[in-house]
C-alpha atoms as a PDB file:
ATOM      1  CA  UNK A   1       0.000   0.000   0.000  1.00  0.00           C
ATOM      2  CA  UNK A   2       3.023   2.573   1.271  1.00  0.00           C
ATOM      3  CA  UNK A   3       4.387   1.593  -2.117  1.00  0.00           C
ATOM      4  CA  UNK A   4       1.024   2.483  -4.112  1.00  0.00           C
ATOM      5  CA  UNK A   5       0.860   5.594  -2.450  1.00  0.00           C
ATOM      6  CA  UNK A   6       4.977   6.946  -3.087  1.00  0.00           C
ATOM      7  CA  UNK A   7       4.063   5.995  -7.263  1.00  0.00           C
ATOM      8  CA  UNK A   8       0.745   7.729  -6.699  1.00  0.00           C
ATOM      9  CA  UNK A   9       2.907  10.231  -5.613  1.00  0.00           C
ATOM     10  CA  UNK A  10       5.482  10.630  -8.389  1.00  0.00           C
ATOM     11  CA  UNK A  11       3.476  11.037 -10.937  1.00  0.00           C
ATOM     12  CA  UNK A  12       1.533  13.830  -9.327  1.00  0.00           C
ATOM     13  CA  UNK A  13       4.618  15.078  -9.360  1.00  0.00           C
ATOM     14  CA  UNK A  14       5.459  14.036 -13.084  1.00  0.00           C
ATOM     15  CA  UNK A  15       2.493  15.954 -14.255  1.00  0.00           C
ATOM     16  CA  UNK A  16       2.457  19.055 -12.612  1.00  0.00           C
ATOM     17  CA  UNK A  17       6.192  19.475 -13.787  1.00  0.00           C
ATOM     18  CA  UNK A  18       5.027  18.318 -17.156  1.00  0.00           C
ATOM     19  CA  UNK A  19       2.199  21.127 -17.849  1.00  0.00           C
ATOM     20  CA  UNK A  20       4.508  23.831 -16.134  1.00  0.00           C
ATOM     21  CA  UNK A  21       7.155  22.891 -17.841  1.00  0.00           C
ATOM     22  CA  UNK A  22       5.447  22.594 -21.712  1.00  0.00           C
ATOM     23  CA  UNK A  23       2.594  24.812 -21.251  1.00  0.00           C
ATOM     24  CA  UNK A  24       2.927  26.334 -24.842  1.00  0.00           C
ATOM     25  CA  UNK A  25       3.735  22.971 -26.334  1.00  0.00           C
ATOM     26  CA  UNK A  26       1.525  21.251 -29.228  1.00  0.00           C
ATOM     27  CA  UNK A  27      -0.759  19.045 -28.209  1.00  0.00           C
ATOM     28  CA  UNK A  28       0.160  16.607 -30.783  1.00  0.00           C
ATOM     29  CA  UNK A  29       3.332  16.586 -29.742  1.00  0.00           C
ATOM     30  CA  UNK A  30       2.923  15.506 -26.391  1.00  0.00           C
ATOM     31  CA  UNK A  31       0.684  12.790 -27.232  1.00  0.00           C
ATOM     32  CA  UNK A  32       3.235  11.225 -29.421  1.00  0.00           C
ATOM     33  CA  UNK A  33       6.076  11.511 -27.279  1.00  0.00           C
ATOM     34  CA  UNK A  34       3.287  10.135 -24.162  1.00  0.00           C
ATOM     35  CA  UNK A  35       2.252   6.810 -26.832  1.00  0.00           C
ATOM     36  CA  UNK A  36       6.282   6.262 -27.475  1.00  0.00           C
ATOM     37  CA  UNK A  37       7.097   6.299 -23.988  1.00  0.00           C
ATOM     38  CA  UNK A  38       4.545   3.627 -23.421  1.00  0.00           C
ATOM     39  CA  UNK A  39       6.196   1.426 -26.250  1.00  0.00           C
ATOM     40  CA  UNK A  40       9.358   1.806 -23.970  1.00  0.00           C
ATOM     41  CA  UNK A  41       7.604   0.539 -21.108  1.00  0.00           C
ATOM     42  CA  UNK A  42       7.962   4.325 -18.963  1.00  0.00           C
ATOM     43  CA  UNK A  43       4.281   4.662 -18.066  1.00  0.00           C
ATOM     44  CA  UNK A  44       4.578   7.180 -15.197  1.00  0.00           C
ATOM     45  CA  UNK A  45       6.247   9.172 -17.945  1.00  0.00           C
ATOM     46  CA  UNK A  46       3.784   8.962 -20.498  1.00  0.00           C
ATOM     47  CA  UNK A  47       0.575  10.217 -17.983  1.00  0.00           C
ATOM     48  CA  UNK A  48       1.604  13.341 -16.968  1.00  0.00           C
ATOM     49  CA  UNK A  49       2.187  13.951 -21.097  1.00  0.00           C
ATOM     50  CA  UNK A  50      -1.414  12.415 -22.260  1.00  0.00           C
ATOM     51  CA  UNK A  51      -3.132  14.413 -19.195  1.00  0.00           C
ATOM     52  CA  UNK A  52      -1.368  17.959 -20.605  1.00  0.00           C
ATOM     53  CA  UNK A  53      -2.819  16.521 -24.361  1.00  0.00           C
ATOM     54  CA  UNK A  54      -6.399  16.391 -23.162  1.00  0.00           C
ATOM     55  CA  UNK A  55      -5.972  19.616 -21.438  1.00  0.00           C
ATOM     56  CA  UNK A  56      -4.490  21.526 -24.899  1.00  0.00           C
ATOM     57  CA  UNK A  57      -6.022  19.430 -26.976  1.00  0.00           C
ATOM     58  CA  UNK A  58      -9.204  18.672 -29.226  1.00  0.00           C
ATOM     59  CA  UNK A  59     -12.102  16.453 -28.436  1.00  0.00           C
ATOM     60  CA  UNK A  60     -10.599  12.522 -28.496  1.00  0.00           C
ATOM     61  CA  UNK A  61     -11.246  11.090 -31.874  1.00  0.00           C
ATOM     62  CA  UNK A  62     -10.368   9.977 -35.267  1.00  0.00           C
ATOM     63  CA  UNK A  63      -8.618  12.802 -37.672  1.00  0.00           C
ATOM     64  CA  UNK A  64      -7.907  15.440 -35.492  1.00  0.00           C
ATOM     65  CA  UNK A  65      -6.235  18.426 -37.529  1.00  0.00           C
ATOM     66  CA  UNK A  66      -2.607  18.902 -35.594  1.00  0.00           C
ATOM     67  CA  UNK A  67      -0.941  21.618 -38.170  1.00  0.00           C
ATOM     68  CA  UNK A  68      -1.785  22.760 -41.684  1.00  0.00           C
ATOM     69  CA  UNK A  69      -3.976  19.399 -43.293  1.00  0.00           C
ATOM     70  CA  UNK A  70      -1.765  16.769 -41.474  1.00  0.00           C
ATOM     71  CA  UNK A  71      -4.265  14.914 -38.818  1.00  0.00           C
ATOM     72  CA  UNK A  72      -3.856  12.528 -36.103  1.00  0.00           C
ATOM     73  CA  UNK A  73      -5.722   9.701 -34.482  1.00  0.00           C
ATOM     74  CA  UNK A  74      -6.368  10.965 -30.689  1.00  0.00           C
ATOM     75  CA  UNK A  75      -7.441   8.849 -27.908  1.00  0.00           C
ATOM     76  CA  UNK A  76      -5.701   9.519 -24.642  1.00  0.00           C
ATOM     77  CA  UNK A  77      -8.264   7.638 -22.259  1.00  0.00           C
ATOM     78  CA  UNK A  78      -6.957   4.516 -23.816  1.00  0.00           C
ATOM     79  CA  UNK A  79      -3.426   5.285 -23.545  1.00  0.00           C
ATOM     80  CA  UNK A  80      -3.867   6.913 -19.632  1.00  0.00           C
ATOM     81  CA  UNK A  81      -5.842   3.065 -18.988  1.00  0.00           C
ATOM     82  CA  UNK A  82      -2.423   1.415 -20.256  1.00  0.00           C
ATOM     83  CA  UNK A  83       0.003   3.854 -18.667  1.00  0.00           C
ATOM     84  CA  UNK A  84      -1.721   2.900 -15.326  1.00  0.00           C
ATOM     85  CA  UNK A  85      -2.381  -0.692 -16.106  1.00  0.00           C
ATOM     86  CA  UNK A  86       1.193  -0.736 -16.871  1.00  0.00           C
ATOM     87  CA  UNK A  87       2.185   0.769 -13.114  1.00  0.00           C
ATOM     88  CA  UNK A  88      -0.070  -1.821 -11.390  1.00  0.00           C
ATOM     89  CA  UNK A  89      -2.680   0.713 -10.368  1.00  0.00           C
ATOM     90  CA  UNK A  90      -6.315  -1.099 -10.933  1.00  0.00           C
ATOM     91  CA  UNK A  91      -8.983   1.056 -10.073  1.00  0.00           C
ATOM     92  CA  UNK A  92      -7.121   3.739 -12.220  1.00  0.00           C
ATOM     93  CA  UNK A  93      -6.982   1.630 -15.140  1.00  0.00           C
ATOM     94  CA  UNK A  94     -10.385   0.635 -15.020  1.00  0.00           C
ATOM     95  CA  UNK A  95     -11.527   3.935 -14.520  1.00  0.00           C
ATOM     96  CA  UNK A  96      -9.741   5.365 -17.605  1.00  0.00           C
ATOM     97  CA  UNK A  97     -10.821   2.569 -19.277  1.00  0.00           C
ATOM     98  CA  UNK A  98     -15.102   3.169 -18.740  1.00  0.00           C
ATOM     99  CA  UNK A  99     -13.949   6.695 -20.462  1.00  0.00           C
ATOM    100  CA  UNK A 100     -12.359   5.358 -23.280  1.00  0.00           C
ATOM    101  CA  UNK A 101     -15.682   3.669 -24.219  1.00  0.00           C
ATOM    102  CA  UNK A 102     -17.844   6.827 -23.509  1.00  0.00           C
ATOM    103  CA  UNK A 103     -15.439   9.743 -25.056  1.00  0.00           C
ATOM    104  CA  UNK A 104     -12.579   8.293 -27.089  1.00  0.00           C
ATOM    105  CA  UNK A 105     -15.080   7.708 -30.155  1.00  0.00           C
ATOM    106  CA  UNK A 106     -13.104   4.483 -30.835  1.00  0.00           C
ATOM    107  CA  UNK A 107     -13.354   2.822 -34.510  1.00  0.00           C
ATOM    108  CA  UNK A 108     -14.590  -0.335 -34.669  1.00  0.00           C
ATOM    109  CA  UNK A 109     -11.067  -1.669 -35.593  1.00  0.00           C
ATOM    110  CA  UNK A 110      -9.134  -0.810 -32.650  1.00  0.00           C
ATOM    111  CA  UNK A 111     -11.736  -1.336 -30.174  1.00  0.00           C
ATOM    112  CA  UNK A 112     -11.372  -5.134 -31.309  1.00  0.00           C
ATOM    113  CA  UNK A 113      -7.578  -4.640 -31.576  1.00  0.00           C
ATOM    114  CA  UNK A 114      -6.931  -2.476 -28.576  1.00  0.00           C
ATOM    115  CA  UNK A 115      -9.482  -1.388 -26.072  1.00  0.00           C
ATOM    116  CA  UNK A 116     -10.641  -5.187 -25.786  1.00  0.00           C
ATOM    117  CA  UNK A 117      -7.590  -6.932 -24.764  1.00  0.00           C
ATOM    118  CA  UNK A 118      -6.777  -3.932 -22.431  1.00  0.00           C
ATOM    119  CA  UNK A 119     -10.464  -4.737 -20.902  1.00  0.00           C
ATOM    120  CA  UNK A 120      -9.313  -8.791 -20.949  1.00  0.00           C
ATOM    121  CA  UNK A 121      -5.843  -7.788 -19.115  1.00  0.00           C
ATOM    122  CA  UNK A 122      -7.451  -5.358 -16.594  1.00  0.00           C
ATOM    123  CA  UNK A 123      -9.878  -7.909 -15.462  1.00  0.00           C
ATOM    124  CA  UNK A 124      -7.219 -11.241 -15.540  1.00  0.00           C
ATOM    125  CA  UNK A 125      -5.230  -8.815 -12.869  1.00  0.00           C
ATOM    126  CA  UNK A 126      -7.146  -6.195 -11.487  1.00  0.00           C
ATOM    127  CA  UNK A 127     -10.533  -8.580 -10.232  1.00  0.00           C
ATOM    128  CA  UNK A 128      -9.744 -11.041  -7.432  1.00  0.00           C
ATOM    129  CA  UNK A 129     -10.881 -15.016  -8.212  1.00  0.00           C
ATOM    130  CA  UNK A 130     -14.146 -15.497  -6.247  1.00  0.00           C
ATOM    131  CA  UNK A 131     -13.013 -16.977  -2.878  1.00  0.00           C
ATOM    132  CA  UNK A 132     -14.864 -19.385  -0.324  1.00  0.00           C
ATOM    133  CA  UNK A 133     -16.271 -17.479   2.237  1.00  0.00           C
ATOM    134  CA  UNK A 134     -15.224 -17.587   5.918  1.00  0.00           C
ATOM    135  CA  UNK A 135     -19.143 -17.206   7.813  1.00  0.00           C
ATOM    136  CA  UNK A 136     -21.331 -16.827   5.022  1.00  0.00           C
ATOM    137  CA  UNK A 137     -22.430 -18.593   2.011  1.00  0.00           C
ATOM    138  CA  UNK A 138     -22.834 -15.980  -0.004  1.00  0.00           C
ATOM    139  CA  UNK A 139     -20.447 -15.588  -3.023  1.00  0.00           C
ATOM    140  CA  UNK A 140     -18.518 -11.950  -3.100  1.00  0.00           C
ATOM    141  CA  UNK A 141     -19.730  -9.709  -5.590  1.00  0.00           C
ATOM    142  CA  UNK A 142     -17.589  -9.195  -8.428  1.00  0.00           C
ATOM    143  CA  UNK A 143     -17.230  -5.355 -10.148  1.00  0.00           C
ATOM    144  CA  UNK A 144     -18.880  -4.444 -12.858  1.00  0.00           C
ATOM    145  CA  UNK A 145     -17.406  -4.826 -16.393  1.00  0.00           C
ATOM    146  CA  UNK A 146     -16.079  -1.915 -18.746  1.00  0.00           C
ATOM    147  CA  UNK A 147     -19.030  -1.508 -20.804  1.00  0.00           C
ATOM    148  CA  UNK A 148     -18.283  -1.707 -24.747  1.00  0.00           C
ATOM    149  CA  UNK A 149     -18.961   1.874 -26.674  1.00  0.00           C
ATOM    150  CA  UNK A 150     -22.225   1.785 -28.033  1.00  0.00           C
ATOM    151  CA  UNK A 151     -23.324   2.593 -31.831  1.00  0.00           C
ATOM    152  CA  UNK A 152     -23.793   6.066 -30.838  1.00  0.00           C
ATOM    153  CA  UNK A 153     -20.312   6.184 -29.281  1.00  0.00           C
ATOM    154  CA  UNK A 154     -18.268   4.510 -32.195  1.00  0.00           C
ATOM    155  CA  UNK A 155     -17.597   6.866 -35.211  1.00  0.00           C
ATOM    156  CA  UNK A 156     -19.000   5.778 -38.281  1.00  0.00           C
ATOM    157  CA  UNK A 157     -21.117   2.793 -36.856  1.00  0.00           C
ATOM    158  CA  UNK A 158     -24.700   3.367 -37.925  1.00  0.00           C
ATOM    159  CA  UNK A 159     -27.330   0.753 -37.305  1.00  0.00           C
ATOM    160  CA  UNK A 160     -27.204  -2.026 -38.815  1.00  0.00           C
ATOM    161  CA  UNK A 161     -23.967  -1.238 -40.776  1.00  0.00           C
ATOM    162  CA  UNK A 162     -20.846   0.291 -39.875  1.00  0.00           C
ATOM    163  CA  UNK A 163     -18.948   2.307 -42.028  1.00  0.00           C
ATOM    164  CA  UNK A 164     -15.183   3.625 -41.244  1.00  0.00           C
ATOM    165  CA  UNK A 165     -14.015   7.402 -40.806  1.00  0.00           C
ATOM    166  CA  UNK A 166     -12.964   9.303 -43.787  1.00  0.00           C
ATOM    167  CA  UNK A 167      -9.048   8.691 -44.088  1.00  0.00           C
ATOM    168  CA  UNK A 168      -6.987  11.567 -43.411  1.00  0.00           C
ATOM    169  CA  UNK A 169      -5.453  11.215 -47.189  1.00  0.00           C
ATOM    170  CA  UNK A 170      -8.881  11.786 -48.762  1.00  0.00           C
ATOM    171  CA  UNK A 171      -9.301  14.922 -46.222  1.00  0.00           C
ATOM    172  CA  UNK A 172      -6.250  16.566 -47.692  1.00  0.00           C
ATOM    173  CA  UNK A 173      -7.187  15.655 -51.442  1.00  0.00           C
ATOM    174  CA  UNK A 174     -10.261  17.574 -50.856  1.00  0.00           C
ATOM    175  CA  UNK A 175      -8.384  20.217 -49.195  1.00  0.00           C
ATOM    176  CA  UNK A 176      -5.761  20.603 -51.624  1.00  0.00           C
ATOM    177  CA  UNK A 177      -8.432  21.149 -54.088  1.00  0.00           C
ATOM    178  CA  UNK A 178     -10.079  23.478 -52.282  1.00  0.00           C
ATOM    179  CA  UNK A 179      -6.951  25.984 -51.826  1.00  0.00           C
ATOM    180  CA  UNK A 180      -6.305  25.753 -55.956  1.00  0.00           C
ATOM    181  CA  UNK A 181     -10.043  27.062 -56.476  1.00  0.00           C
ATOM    182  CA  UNK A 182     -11.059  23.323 -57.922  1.00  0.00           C
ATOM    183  CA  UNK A 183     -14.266  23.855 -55.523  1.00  0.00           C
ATOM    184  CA  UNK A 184     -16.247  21.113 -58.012  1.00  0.00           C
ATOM    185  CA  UNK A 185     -12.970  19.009 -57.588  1.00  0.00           C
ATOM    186  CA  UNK A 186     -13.211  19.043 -53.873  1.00  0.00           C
ATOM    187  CA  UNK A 187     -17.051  18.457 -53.860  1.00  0.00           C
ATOM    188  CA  UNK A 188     -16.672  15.098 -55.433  1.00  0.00           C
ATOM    189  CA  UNK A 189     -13.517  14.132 -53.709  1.00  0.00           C
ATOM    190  CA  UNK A 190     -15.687  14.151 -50.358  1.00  0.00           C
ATOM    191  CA  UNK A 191     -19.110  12.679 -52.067  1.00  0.00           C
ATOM    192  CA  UNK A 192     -17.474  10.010 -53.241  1.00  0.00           C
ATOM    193  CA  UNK A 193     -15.850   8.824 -49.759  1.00  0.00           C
ATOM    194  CA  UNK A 194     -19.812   9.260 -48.948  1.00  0.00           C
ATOM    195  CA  UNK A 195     -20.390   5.983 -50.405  1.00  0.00           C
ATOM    196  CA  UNK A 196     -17.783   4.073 -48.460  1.00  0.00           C
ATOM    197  CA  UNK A 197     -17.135   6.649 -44.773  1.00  0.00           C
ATOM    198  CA  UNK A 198     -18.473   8.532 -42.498  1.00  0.00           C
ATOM    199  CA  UNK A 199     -17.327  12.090 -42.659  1.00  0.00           C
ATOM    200  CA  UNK A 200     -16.461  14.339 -39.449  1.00  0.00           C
ATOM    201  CA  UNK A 201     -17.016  17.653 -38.837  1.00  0.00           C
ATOM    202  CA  UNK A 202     -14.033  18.491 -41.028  1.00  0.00           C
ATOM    203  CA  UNK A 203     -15.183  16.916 -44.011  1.00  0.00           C
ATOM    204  CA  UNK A 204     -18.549  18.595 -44.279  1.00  0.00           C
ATOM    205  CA  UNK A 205     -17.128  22.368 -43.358  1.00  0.00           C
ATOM    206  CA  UNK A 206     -15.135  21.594 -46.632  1.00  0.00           C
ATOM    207  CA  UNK A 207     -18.052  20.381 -48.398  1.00  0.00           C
ATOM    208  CA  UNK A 208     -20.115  23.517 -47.273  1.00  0.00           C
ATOM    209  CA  UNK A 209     -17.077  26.074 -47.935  1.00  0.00           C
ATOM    210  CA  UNK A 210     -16.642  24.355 -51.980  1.00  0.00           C
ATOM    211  CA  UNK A 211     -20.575  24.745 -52.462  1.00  0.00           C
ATOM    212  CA  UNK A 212     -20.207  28.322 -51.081  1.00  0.00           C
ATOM    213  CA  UNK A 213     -17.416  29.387 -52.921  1.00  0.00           C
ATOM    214  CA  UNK A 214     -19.131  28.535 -56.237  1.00  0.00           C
ATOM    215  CA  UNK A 215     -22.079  30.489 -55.417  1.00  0.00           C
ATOM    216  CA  UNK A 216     -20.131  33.856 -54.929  1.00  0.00           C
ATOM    217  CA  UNK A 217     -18.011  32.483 -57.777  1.00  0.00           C
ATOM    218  CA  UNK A 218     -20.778  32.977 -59.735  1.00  0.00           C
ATOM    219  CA  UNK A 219     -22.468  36.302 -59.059  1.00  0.00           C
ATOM    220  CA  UNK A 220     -24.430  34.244 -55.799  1.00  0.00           C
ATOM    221  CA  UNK A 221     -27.569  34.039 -58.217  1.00  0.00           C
ATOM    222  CA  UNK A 222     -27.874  30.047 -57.543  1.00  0.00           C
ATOM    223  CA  UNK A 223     -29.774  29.480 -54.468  1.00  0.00           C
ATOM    224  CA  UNK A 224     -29.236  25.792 -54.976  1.00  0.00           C
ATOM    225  CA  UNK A 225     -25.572  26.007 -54.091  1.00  0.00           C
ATOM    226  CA  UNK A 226     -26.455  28.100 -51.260  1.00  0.00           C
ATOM    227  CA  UNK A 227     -29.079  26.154 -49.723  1.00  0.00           C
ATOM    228  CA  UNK A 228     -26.841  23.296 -50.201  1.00  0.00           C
ATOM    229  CA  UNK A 229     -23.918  24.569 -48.604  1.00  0.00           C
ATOM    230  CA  UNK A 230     -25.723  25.752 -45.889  1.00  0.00           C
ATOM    231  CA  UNK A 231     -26.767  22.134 -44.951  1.00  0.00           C
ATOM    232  CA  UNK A 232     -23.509  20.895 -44.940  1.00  0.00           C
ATOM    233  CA  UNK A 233     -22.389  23.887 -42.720  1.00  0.00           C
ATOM    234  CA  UNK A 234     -24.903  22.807 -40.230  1.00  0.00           C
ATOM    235  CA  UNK A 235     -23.610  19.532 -39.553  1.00  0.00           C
ATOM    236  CA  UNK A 236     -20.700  20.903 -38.284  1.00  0.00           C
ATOM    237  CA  UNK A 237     -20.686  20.372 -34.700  1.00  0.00           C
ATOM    238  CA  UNK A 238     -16.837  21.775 -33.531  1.00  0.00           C
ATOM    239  CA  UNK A 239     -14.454  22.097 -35.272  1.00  0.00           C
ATOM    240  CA  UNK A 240     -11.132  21.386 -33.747  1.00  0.00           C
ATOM    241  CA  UNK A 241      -9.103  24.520 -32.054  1.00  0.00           C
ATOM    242  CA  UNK A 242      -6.345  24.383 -34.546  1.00  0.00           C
ATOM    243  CA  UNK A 243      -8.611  24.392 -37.564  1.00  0.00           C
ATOM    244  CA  UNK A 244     -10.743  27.422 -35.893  1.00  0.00           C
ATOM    245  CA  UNK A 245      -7.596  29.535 -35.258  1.00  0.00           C
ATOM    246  CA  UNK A 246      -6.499  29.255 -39.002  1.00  0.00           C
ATOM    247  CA  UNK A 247     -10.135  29.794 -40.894  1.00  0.00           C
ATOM    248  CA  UNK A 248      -8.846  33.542 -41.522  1.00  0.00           C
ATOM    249  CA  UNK A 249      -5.957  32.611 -43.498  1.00  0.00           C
ATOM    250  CA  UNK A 250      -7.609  29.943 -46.170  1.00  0.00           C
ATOM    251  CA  UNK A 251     -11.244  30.631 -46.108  1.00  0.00           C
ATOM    252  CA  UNK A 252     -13.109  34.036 -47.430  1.00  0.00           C
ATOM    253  CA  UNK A 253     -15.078  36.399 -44.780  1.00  0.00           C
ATOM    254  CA  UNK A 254     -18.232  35.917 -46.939  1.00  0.00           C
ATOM    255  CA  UNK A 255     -17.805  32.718 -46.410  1.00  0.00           C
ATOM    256  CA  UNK A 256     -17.118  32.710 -42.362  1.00  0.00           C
ATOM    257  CA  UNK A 257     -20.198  34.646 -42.103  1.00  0.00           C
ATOM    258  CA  UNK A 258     -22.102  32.317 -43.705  1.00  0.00           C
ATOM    259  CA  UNK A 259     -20.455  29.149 -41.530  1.00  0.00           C
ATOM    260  CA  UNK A 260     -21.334  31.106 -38.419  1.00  0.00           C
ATOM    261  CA  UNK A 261     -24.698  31.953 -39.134  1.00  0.00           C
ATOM    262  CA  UNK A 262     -25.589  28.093 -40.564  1.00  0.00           C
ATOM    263  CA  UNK A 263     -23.971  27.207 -36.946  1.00  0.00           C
ATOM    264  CA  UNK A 264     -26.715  29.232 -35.356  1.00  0.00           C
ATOM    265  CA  UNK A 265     -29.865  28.174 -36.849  1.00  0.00           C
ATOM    266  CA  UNK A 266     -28.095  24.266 -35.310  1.00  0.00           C
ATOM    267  CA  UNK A 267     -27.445  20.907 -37.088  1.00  0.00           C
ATOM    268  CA  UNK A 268     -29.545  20.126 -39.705  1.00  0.00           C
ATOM    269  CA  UNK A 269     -29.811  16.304 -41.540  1.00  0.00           C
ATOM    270  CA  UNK A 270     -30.346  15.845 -45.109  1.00  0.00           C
END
């Protein structure tokens, strides 16, 4: 227990240091160094770096922007599960652990790969075997199990099919389009991963921005384009911090205005 409570400890410690230490550091940056620490087997190094991530960065997901169009798979709660499965400490684990499958918006694929063997090795060391009881009959009661993310909670998993998240390359095709004034080109970069992904939030603010640019392109006569590039601009839930801080330098104000005032009338479904 004295030893529990010295590690405990330490990487209070760890952390504090950490965030004073990096506070104007990239998120992204900290999370990688955090997940390669963990390959190296230093988990009390890699908390204090994934708890600095989730304060500076973006909400854990799939594709989050990091700088320019590069993007990055984010899911601290199941690294900070790891890190203190790793140091021994159980109800930390399996607390970080119930989070993962709540906020992490885990794809399908590593939830099978990662988040359920983590779940396997927390309970195979963390829950006691049932023992005989001493004056009563009645069996101990064991603790609940990590419940698995839900439809709702999985990106891209619709009911009855699930469907992966856009990859980050087709993200930056559309993107790259986008910037050359190919605002068609982009469109059907991003309708045609329709058919096979689910787009995030990114996706459909560049959807929204290429039908809006054509209809001031054109003399904003077409109220088609408009109409449709205000739907898109309403699915946008949040964009990431990085991407809001850099709208300015890539995206027209006639534009921002209408992206702000789409936000405000709420999300909208086709």
């Amino acid at each position: 227990m004295r030893e529990r409570h010295i590690l405990a400890g330490l990487v209070l410690g760890l952390t504090w240091t950490v965030l004073a230490a990096g506070a104007d550091r990239p998120w992204y940056q900290d999370y990688e160094e955090a997940l390669a620490k963990l390959k190296k087997g230093d988990a009390s190094g890699a908390i204090p770096l994934l708890e600095r991530a989730l304060q500076t960065g973006p909400d854990p997901g799939p594709q989050r922007p990091t700088y320019g169009m590069h993007f990055m798979d984010f899911f601290p709660y199941l690294y900070l599960a790891r890190a203190y499965w790793q140091m021994g400490q159980c109800d930390r684990a399996q607390e970080f652990l119930e989070r993962s499958a709540r906020m992490d918006r885990l794809p399908p694929g590593l939830y099978e790969a990662e988040f359920r063997p983590l779940h396997q090795q927390i309970q195979a060391r963390c829950v006691p075997p049932a023992r005989a009881p001493v004056e009563s009959s009645a069996p101990p009661t064991a603790p609940p199990p990590v419940p698995a993310p839900t439809p709702s909670e999985v990106p891209g998993a619709e009911a009855p099919s699930v469907r992966p998240s856009v990859p980050t390359e087709v993200l930056q095709a559309a993107w790259r389009a986008y910037r050359r004034g190919d605002y068609d080109g982009a469109y059907r970069v991003l309708q045609e991963a329709r058919r096979r992904y689910e787009l995030d939030d990114t996706g459909y603010f560049i959807l929204g921005c290429s039908r809006a640019a054509r209809y001031f392109r054109e003399g904003g006569t077409d109220g088609r384009l408009l109409e449709e590039a205000r739907r898109y601009l309403r699915r946008v839930r949040r964009l990431p911090p990085e991407l809001e801080r850099s709208l300015s330098l890539f995206i027209s104000p006639k534009i921002l205005a209408l992206y702000e005032g789409s936000r405000r009338l709420g999300s909208g479904e086709e």
